[in-house]
N, C-alpha and C. Protein backbone atom coordinates (compact mmCIF):
# COMPACT_ATOMS: atom_id res chain seq x y z
N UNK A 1 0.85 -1.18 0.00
CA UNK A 1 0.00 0.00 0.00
C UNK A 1 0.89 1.24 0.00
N UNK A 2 0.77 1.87 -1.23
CA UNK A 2 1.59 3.39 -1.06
C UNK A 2 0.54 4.65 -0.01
N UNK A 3 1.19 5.63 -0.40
CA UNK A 3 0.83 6.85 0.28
C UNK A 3 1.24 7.86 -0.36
N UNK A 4 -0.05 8.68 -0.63
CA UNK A 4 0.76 9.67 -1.44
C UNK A 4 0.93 10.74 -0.39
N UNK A 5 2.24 10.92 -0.22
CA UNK A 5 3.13 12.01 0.36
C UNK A 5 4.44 13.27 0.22
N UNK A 6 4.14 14.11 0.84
CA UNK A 6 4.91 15.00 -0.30
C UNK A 6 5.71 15.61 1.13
N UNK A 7 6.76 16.50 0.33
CA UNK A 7 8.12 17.16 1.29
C UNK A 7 7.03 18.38 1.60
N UNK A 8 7.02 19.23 2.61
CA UNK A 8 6.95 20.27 3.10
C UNK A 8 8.19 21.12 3.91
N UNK A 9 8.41 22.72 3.72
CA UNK A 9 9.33 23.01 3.91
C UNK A 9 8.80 24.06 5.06
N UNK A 10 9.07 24.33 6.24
CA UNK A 10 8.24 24.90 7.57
C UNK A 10 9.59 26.03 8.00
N UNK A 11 9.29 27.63 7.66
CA UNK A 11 10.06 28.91 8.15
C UNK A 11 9.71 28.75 9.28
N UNK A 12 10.51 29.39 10.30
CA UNK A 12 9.98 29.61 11.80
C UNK A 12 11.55 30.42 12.20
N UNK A 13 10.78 31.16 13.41
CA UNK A 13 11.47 31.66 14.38
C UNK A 13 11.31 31.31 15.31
N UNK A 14 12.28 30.90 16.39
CA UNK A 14 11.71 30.19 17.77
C UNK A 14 11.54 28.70 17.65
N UNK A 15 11.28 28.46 19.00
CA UNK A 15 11.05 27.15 19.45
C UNK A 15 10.03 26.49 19.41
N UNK A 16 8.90 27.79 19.42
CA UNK A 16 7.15 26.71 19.82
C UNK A 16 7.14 26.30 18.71
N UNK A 17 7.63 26.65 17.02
CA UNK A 17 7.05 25.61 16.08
C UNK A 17 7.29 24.78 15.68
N UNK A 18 8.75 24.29 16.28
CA UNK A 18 9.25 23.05 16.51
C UNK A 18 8.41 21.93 17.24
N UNK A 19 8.01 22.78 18.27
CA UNK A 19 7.11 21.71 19.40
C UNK A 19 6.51 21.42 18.94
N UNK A 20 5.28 22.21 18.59
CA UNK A 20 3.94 22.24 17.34
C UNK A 20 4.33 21.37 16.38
N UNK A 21 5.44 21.07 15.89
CA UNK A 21 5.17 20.07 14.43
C UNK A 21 5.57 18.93 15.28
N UNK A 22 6.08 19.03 15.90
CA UNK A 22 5.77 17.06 16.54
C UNK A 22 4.94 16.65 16.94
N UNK A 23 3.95 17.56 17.60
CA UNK A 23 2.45 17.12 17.85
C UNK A 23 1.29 16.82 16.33
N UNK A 24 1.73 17.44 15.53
CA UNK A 24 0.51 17.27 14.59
C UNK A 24 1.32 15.58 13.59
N UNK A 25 0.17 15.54 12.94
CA UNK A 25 -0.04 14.33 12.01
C UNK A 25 1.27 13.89 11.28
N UNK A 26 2.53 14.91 11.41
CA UNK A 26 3.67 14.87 10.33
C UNK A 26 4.99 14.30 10.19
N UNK A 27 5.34 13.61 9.51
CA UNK A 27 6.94 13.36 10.22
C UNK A 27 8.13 14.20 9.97
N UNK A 28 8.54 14.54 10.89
CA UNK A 28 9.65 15.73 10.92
C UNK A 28 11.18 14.70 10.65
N UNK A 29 11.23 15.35 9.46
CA UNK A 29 12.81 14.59 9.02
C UNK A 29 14.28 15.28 9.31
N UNK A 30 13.93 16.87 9.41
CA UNK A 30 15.18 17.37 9.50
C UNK A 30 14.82 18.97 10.26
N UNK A 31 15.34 19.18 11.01
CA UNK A 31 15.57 20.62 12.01
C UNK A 31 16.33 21.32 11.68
N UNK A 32 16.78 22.37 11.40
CA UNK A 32 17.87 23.42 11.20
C UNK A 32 17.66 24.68 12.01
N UNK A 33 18.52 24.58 12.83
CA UNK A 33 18.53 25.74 13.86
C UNK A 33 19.15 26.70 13.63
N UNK A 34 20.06 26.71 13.00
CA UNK A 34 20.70 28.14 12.78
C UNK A 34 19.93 28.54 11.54
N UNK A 35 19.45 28.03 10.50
CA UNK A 35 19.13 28.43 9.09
C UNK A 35 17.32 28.49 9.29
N UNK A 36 16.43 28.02 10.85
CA UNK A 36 15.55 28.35 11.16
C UNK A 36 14.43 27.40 9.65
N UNK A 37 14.50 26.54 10.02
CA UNK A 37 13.60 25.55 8.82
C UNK A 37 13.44 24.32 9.41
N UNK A 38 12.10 23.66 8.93
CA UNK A 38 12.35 22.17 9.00
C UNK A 38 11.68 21.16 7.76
N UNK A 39 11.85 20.25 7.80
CA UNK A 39 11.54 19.43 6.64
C UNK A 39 10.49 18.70 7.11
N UNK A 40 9.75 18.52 6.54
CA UNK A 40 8.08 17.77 7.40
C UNK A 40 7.73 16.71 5.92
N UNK A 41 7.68 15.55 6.18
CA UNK A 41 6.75 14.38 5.21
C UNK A 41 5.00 14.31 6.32
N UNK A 42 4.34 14.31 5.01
CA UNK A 42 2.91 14.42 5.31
C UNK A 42 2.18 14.06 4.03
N UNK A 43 0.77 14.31 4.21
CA UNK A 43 0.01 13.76 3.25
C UNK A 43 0.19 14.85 1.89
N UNK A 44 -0.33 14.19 0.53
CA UNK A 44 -0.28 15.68 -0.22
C UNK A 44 -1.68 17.09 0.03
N UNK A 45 -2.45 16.62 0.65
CA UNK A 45 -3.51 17.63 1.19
C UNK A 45 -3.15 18.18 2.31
N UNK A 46 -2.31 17.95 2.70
CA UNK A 46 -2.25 18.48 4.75
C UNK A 46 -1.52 20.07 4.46
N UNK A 47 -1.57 20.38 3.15
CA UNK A 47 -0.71 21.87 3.59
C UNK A 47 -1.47 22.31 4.02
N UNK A 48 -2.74 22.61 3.83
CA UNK A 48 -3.61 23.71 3.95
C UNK A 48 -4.34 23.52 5.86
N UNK A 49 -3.67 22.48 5.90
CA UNK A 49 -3.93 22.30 7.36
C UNK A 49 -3.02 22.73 8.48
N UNK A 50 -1.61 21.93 7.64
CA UNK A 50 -0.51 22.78 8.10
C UNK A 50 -0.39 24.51 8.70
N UNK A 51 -1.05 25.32 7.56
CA UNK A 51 -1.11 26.94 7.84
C UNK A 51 -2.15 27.05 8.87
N UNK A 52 -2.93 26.25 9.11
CA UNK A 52 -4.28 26.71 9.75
C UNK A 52 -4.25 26.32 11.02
N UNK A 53 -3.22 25.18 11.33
CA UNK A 53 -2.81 25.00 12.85
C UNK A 53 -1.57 25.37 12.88
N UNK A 54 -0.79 26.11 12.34
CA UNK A 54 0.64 26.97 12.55
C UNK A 54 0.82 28.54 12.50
N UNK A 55 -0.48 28.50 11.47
CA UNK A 55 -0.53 30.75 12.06
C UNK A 55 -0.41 31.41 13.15
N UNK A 56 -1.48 30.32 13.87
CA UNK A 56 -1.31 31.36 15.89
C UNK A 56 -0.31 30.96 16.34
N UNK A 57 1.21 30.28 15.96
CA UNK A 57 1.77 29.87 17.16
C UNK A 57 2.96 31.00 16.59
N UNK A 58 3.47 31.60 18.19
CA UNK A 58 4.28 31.99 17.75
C UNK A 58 5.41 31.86 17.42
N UNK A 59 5.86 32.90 16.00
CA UNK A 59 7.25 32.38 15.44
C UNK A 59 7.40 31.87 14.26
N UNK A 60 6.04 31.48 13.75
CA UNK A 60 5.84 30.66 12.09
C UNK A 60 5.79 31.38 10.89
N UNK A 61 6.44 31.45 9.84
CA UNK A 61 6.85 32.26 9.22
C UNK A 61 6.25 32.09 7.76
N UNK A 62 6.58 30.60 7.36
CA UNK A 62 6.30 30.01 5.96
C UNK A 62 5.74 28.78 6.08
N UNK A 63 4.83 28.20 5.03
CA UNK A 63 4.83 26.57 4.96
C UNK A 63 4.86 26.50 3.31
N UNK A 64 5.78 25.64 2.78
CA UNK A 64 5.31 25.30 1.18
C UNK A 64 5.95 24.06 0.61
N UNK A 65 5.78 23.69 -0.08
CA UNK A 65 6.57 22.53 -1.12
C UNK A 65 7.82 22.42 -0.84
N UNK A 66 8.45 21.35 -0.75
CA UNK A 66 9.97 21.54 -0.71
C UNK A 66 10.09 20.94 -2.57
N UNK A 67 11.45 21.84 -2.68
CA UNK A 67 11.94 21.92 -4.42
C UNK A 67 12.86 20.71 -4.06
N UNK A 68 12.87 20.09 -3.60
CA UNK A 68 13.87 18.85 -3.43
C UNK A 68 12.82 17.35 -3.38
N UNK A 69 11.81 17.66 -3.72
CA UNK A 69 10.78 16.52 -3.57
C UNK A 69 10.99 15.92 -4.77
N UNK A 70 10.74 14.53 -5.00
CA UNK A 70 10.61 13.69 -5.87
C UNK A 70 9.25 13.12 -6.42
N UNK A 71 8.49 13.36 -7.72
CA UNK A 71 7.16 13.39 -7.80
C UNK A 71 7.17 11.84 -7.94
N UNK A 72 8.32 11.57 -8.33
CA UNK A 72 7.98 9.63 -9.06
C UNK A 72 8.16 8.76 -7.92
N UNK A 73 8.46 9.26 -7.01
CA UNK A 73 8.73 8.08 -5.58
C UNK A 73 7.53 7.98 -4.59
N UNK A 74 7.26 7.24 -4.45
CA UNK A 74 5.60 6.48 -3.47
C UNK A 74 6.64 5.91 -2.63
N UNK A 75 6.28 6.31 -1.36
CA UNK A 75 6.84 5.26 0.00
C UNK A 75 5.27 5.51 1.27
């Protein structure tokens, strides 16, 4: 059984939206603390969910596509 899942790329300032993405639905693959980003695998619909439980927290900056995603790979 595949899944269709896609890269998400998460701006932030601070700490709470770090916290915040380990609680929601996503798997967090990579943290960058000095360069303030993280890499999130999730469904291909969850962006729009993504923004809508990450606007109020503070510190969240961006959510979008990561340009490093691969369209032909199903895992």
């Amino acid at each position: 059984m595949y899944a269709n899942r896609m890269a998400y790329v998460v701006f932030f300032q601070g700490k709470q939206v770090v916290e915040k993405l380990k609680s929601l639905p996503v798997d967090v693959s990579y943290i960058s603390q000095k360069l303030n980003y993280a890499i999130v695998y999730g469904d291909n619909q969850i962006e729009q969910t993504l923004k809508k439980q990450l606007k109020d927290v503070k510190g969240f900056k961006y959510v979008g596509p990561s340009q490093l995603y691969d369209e032909t790979l199903n895992f």
